[in-house]
N, C-alpha and C. Protein backbone atom coordinates (compact mmCIF):
# COMPACT_ATOMS: atom_id res chain seq x y z
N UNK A 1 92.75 100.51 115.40
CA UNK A 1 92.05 99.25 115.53
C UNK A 1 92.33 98.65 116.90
N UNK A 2 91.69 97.91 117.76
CA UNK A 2 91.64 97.18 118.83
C UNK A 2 90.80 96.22 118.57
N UNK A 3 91.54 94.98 119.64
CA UNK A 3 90.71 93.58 119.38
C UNK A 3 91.63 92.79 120.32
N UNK A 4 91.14 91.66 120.72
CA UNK A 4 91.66 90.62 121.36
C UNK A 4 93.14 89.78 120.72
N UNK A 5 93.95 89.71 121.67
CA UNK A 5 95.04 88.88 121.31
C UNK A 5 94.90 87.55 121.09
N UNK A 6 95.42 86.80 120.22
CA UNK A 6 94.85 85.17 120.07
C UNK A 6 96.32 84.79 119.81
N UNK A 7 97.08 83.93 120.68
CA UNK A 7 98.58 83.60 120.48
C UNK A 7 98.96 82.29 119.75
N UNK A 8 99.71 82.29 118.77
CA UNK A 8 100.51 80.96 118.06
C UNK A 8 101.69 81.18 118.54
N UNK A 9 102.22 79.91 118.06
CA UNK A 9 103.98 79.65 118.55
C UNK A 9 104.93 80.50 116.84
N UNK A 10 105.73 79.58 116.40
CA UNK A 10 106.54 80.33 115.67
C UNK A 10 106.55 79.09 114.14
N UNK A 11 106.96 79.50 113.07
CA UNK A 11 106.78 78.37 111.77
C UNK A 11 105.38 78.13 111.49
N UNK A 12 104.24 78.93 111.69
CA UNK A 12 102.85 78.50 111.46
C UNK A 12 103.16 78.77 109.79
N UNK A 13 102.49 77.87 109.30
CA UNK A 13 102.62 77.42 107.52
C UNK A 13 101.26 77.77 107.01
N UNK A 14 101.49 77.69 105.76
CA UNK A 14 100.05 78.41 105.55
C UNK A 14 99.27 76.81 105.15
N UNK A 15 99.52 75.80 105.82
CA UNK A 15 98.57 74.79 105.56
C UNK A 15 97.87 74.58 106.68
N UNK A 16 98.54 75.37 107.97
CA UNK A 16 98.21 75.64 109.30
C UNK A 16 96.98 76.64 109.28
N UNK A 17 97.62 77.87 108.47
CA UNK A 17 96.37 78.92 108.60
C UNK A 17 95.19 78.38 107.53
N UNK A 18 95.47 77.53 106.66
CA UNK A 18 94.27 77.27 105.99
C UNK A 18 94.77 75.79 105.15
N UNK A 19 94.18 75.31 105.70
CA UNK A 19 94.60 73.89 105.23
C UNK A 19 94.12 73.42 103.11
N UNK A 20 95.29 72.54 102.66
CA UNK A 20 95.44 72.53 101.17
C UNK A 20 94.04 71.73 100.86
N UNK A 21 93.62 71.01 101.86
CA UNK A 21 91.93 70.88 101.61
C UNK A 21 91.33 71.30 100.93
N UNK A 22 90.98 72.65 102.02
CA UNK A 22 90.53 73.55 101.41
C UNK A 22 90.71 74.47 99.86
N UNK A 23 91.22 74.44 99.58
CA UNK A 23 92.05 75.43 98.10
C UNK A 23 91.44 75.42 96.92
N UNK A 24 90.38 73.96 96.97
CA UNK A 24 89.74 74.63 95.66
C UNK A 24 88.41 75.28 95.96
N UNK A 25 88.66 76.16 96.74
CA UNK A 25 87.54 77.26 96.41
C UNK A 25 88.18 78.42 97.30
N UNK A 26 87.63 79.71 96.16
CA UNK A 26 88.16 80.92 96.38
C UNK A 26 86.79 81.55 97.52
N UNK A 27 86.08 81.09 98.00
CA UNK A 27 84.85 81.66 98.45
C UNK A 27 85.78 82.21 99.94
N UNK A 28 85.50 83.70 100.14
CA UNK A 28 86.09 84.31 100.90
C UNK A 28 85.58 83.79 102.66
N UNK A 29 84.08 83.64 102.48
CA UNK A 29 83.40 82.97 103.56
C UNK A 29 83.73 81.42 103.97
N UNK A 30 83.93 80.71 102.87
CA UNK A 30 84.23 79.42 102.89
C UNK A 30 85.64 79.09 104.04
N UNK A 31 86.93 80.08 102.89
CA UNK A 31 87.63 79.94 103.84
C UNK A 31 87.82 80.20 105.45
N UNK A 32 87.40 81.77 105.29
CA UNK A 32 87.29 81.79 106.56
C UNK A 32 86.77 80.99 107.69
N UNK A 33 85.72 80.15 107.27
CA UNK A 33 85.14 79.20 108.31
C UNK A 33 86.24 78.14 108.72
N UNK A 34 87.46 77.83 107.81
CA UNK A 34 88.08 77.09 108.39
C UNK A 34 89.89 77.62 108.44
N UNK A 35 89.65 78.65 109.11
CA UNK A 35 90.58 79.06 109.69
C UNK A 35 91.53 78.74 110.73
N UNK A 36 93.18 78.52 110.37
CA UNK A 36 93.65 77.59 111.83
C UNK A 36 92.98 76.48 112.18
N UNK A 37 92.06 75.94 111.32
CA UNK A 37 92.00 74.99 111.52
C UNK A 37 92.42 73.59 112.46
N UNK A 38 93.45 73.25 111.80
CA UNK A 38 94.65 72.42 112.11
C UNK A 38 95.54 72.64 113.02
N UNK A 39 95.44 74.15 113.77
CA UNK A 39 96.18 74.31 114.73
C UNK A 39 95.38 74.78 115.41
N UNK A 40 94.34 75.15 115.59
CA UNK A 40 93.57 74.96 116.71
C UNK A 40 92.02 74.98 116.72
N UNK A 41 91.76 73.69 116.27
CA UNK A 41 89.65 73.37 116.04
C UNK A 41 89.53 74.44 116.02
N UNK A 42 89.03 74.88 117.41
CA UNK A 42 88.07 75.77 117.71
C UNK A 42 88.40 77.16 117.49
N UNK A 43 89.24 77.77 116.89
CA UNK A 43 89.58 79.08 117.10
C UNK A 43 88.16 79.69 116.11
N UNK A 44 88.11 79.45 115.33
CA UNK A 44 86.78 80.20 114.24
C UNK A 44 85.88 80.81 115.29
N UNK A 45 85.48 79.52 116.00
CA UNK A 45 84.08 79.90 117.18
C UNK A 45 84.96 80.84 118.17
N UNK A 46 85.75 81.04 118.50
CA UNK A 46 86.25 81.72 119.28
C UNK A 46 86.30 83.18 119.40
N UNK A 47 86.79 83.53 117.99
CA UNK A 47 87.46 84.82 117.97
C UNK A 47 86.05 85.75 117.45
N UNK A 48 86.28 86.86 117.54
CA UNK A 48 85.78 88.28 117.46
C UNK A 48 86.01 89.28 116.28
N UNK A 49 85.16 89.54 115.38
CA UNK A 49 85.57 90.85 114.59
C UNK A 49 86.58 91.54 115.34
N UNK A 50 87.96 92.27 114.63
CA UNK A 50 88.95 93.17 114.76
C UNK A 50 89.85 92.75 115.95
N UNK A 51 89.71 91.08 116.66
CA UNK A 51 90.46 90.46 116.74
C UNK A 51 92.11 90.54 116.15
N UNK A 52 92.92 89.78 117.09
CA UNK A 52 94.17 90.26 116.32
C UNK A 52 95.23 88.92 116.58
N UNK A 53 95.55 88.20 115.61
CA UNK A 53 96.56 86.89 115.77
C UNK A 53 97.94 87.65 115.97
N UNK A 54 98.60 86.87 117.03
CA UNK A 54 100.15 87.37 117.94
C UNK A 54 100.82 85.94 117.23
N UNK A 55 102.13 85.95 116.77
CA UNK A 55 102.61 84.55 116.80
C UNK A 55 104.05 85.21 116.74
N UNK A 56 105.43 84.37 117.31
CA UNK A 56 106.51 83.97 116.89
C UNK A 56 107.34 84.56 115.40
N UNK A 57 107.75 83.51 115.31
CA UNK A 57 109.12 83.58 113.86
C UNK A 57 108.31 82.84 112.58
N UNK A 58 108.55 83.32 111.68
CA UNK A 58 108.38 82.49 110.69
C UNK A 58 107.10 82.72 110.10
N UNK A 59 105.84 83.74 110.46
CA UNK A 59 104.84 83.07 110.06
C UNK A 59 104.39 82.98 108.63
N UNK A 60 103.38 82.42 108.27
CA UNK A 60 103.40 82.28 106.96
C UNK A 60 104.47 82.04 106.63
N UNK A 61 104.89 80.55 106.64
CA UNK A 61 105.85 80.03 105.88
C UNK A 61 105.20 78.96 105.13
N UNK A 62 106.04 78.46 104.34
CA UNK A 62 105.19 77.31 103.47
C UNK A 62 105.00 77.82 102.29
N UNK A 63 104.04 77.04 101.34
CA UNK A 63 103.52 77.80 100.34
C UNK A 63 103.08 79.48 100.01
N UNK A 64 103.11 79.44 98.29
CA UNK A 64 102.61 81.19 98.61
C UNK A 64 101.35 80.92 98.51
N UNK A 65 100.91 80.68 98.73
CA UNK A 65 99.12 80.55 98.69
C UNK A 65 98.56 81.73 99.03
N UNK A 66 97.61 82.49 98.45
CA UNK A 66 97.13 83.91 98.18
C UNK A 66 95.96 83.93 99.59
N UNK A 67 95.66 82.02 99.78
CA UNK A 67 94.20 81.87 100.49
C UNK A 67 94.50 82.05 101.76
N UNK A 68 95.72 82.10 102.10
CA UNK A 68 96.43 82.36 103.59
C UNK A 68 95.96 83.76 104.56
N UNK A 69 96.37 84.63 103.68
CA UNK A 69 95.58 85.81 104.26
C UNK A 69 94.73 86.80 104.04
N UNK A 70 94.01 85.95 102.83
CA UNK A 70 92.09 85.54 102.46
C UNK A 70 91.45 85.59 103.72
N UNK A 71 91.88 84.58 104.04
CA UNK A 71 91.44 83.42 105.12
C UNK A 71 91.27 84.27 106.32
N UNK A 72 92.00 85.12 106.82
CA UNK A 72 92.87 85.62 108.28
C UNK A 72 91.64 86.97 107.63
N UNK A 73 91.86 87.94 106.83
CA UNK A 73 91.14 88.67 106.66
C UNK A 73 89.48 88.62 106.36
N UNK A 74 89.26 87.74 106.05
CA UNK A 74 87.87 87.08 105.78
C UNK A 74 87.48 86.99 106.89
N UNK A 75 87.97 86.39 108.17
CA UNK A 75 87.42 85.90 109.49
C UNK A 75 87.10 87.04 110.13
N UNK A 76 87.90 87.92 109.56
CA UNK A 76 87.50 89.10 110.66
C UNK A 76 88.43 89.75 111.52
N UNK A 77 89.96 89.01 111.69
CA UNK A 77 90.83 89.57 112.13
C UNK A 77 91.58 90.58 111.94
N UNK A 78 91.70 91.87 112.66
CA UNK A 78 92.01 92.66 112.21
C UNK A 78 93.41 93.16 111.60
N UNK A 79 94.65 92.09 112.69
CA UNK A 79 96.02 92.56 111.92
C UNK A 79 96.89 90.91 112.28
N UNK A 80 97.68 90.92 111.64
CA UNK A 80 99.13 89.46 112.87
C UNK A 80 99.67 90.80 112.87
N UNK A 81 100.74 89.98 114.12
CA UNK A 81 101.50 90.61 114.83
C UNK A 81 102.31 89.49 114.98
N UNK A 82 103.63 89.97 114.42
CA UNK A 82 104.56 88.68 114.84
C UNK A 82 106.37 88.94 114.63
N UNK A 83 106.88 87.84 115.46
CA UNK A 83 108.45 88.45 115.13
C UNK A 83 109.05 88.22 113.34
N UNK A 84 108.46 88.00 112.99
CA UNK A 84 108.67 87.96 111.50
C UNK A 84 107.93 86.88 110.56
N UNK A 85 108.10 87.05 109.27
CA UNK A 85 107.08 86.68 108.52
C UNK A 85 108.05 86.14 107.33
N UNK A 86 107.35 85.05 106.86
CA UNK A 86 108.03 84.70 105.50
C UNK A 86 107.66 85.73 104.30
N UNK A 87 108.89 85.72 103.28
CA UNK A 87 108.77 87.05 102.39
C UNK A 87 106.96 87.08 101.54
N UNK A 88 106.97 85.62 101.25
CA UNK A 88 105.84 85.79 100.44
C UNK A 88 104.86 86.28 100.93
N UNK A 89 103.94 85.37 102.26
CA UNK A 89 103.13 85.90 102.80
C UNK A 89 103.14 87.51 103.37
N UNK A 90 104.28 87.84 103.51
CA UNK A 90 104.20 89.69 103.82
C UNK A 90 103.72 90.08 102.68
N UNK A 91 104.34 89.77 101.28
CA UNK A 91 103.62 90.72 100.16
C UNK A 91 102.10 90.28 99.98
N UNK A 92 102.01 89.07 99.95
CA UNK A 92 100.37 88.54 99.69
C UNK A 92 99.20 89.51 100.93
N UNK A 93 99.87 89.40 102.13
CA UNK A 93 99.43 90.00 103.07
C UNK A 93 98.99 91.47 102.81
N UNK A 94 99.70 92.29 102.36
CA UNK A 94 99.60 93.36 102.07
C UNK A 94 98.72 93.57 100.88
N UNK A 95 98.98 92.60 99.67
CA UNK A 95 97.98 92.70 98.40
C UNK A 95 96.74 92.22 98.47
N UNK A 96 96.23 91.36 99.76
CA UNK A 96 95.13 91.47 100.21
C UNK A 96 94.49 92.58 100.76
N UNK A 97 95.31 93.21 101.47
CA UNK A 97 94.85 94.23 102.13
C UNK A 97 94.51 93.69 103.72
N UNK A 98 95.64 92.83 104.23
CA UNK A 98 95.73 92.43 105.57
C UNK A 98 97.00 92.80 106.23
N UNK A 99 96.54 94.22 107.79
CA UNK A 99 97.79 94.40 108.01
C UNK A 99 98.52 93.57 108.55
N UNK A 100 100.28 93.52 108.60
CA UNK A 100 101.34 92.57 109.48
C UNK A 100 101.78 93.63 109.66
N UNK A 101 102.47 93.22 110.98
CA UNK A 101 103.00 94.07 111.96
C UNK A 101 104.06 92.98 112.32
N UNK A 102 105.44 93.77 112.33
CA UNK A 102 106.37 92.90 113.34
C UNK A 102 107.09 93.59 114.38
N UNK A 103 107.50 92.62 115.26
CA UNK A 103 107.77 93.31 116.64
C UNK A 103 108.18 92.08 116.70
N UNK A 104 109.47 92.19 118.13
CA UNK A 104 109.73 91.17 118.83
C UNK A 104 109.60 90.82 119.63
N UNK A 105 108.66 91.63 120.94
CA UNK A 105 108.26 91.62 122.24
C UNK A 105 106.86 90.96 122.36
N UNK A 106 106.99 89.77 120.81
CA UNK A 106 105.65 89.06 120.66
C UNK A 106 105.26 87.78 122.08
N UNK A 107 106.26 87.49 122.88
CA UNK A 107 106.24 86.83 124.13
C UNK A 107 105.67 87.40 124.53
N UNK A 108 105.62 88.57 125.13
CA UNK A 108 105.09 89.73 126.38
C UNK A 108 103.95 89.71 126.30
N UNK A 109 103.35 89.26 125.11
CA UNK A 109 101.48 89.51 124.71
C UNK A 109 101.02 88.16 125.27
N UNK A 110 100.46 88.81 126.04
CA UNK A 110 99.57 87.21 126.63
C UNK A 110 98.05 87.03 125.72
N UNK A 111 97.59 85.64 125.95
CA UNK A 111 96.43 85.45 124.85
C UNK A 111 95.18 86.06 125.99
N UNK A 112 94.38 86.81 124.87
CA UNK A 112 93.59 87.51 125.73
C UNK A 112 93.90 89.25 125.95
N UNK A 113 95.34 89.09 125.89
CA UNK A 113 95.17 90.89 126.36
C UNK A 113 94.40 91.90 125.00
N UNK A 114 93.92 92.91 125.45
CA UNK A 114 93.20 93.84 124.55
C UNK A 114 94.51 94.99 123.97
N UNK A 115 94.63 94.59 122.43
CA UNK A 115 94.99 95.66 121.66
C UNK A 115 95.14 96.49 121.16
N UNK A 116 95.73 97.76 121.45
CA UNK A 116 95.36 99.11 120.40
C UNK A 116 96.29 99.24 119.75
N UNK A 117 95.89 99.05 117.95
CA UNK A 117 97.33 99.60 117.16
C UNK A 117 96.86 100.72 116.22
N UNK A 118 97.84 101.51 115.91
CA UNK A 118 98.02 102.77 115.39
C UNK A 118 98.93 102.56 114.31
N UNK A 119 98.30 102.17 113.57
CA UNK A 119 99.06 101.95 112.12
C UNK A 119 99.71 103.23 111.76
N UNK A 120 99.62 104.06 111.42
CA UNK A 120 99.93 105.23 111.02
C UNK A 120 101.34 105.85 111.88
N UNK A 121 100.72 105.66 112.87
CA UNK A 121 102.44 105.86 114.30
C UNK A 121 103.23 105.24 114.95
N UNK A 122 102.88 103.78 113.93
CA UNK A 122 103.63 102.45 114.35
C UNK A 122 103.73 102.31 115.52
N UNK A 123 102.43 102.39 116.33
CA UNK A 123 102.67 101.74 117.86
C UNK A 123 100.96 100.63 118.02
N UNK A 124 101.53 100.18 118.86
CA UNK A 124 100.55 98.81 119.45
C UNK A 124 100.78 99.09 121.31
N UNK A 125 99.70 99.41 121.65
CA UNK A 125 99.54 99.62 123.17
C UNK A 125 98.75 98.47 123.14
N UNK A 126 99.30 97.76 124.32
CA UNK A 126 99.00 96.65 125.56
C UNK A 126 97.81 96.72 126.54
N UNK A 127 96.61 97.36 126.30
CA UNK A 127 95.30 97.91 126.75
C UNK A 127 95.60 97.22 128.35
N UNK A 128 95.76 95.64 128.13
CA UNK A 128 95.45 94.94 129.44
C UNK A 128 96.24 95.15 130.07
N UNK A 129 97.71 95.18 129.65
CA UNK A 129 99.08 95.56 130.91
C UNK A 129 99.55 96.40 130.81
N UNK A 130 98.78 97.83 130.23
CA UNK A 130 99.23 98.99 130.20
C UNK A 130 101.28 99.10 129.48
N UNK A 131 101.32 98.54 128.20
CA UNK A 131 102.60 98.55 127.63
C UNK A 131 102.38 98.87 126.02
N UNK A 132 103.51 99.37 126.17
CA UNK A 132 103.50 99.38 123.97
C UNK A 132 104.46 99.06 123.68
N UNK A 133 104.66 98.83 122.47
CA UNK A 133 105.41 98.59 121.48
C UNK A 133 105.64 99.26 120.33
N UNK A 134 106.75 99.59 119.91
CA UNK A 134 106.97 100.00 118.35
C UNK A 134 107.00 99.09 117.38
N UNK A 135 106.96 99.55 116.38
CA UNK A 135 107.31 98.83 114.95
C UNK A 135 107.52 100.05 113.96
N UNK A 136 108.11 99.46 113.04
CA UNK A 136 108.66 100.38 111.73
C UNK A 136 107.19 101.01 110.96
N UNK A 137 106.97 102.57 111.61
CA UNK A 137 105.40 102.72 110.47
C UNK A 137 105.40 102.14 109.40
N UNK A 138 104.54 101.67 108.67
CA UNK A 138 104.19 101.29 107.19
C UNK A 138 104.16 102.66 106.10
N UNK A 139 105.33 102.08 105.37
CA UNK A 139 105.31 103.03 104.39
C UNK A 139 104.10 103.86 103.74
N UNK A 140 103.72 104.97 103.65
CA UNK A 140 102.82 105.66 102.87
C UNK A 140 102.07 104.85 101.71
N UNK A 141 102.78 104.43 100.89
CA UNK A 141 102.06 103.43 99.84
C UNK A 141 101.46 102.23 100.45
N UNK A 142 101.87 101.82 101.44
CA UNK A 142 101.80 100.22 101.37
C UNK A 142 100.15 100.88 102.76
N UNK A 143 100.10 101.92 103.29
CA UNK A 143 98.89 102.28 103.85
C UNK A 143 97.71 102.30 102.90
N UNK A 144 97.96 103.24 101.63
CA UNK A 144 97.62 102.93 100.58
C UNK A 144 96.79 101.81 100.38
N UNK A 145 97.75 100.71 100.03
CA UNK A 145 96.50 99.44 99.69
C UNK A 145 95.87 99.02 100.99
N UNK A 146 96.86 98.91 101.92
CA UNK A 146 95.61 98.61 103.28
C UNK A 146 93.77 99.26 103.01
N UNK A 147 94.30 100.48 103.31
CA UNK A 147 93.20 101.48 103.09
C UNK A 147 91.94 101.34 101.97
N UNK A 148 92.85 100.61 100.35
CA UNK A 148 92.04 100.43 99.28
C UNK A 148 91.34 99.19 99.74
N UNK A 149 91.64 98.08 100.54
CA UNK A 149 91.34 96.60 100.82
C UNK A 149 92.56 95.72 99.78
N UNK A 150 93.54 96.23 99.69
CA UNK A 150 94.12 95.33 98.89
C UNK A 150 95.01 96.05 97.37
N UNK A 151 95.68 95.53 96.72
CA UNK A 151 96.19 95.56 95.80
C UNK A 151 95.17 95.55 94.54
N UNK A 152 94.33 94.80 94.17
CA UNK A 152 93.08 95.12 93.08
C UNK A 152 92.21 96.25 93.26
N UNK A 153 91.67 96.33 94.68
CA UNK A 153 90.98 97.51 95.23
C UNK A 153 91.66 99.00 94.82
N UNK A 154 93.11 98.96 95.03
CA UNK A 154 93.78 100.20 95.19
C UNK A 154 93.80 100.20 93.31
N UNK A 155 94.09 99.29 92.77
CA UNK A 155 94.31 99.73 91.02
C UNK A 155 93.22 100.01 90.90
N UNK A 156 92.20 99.74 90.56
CA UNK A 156 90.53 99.86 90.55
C UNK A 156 90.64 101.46 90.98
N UNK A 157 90.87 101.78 92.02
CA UNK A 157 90.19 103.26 92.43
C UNK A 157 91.53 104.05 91.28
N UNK A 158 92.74 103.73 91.39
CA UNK A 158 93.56 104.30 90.32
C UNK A 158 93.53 104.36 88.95
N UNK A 159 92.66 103.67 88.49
CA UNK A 159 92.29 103.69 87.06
C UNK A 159 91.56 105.14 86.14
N UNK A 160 92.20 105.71 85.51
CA UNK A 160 92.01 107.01 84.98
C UNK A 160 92.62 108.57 85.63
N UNK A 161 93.06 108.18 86.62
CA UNK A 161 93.72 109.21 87.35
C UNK A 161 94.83 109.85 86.70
């Protein structure tokens, strides 16, 4: 996957990535339209299919809210990338079927540079400043639900097997 870098700081909450406003409705489009919202208007109009959010420490912290990375995957973004993640949102993340990636050389990414990640060989090349990065591949299973779209997707195709 490749896509544009879009940078946050560190502690983004999931009332940040999708504000409690929003919550009573599950409409996958809905949310997405108001994405980051609260931390930055305009990002919706901004960003690009297979796009890719860079942030800090902490993300997805806050509530477990399922609509968090609904929201992030709905818009069109293709992965976060960040120095770490609160526990919940990593599993929700994944049972959506939205990849996270962590790394700590999340400074080095300037907003704007072009991304290539390789899920499979746990690397993320730096297109614009010619650099990469590692991260811990994603376990075999947990490619799995990526691949299915999610945790319902992947039981669904497993049913009768």
């Amino acid at each position: 996957m490749q896509g544009k870098a879009w940078k946050f700081g560190d502690n983004i909450d999931t009332d940040l990535i999708i504000a409690a406003r929003y919550l009573n409705t599950s409409d996958e489009k809905v949310l997405a339209s108001h994405l980051m919202e609260d931390a930055r208007a305009d990002f919706v109009s901004l960003i690009g299919k297979g796009d890719i959010i860079v942030a800090g420490e902490n993300f997805g912290c806050g509530s477990s809210r399922e609509h968090a990375p609904v929201a992030i995957k709905a818009a069109g973004i293709a992965a976060v990338i960040a120095k770490s993640y609160a526990r919940i949102f990593y599993r929700n993340a994944f049972n959506t079927g939205l990849p996270i990636l962590e790394i700590k050389e999340t400074d080095s990414i300037c907003e704007g540079d072009v991304l290539e990640i390789d899920l499979q060989g746990g690397v993320i090349k730096n297109i614009t400043q010619n650099t990469q990065y590692h991260f811990t591949p994603i376990p075999p299973f947990m490619l799995e639900l990526l691949e299915a779209g999610g945790l319902i997707p992947y039981a669904k195709s497993q049913k009768g097997k």
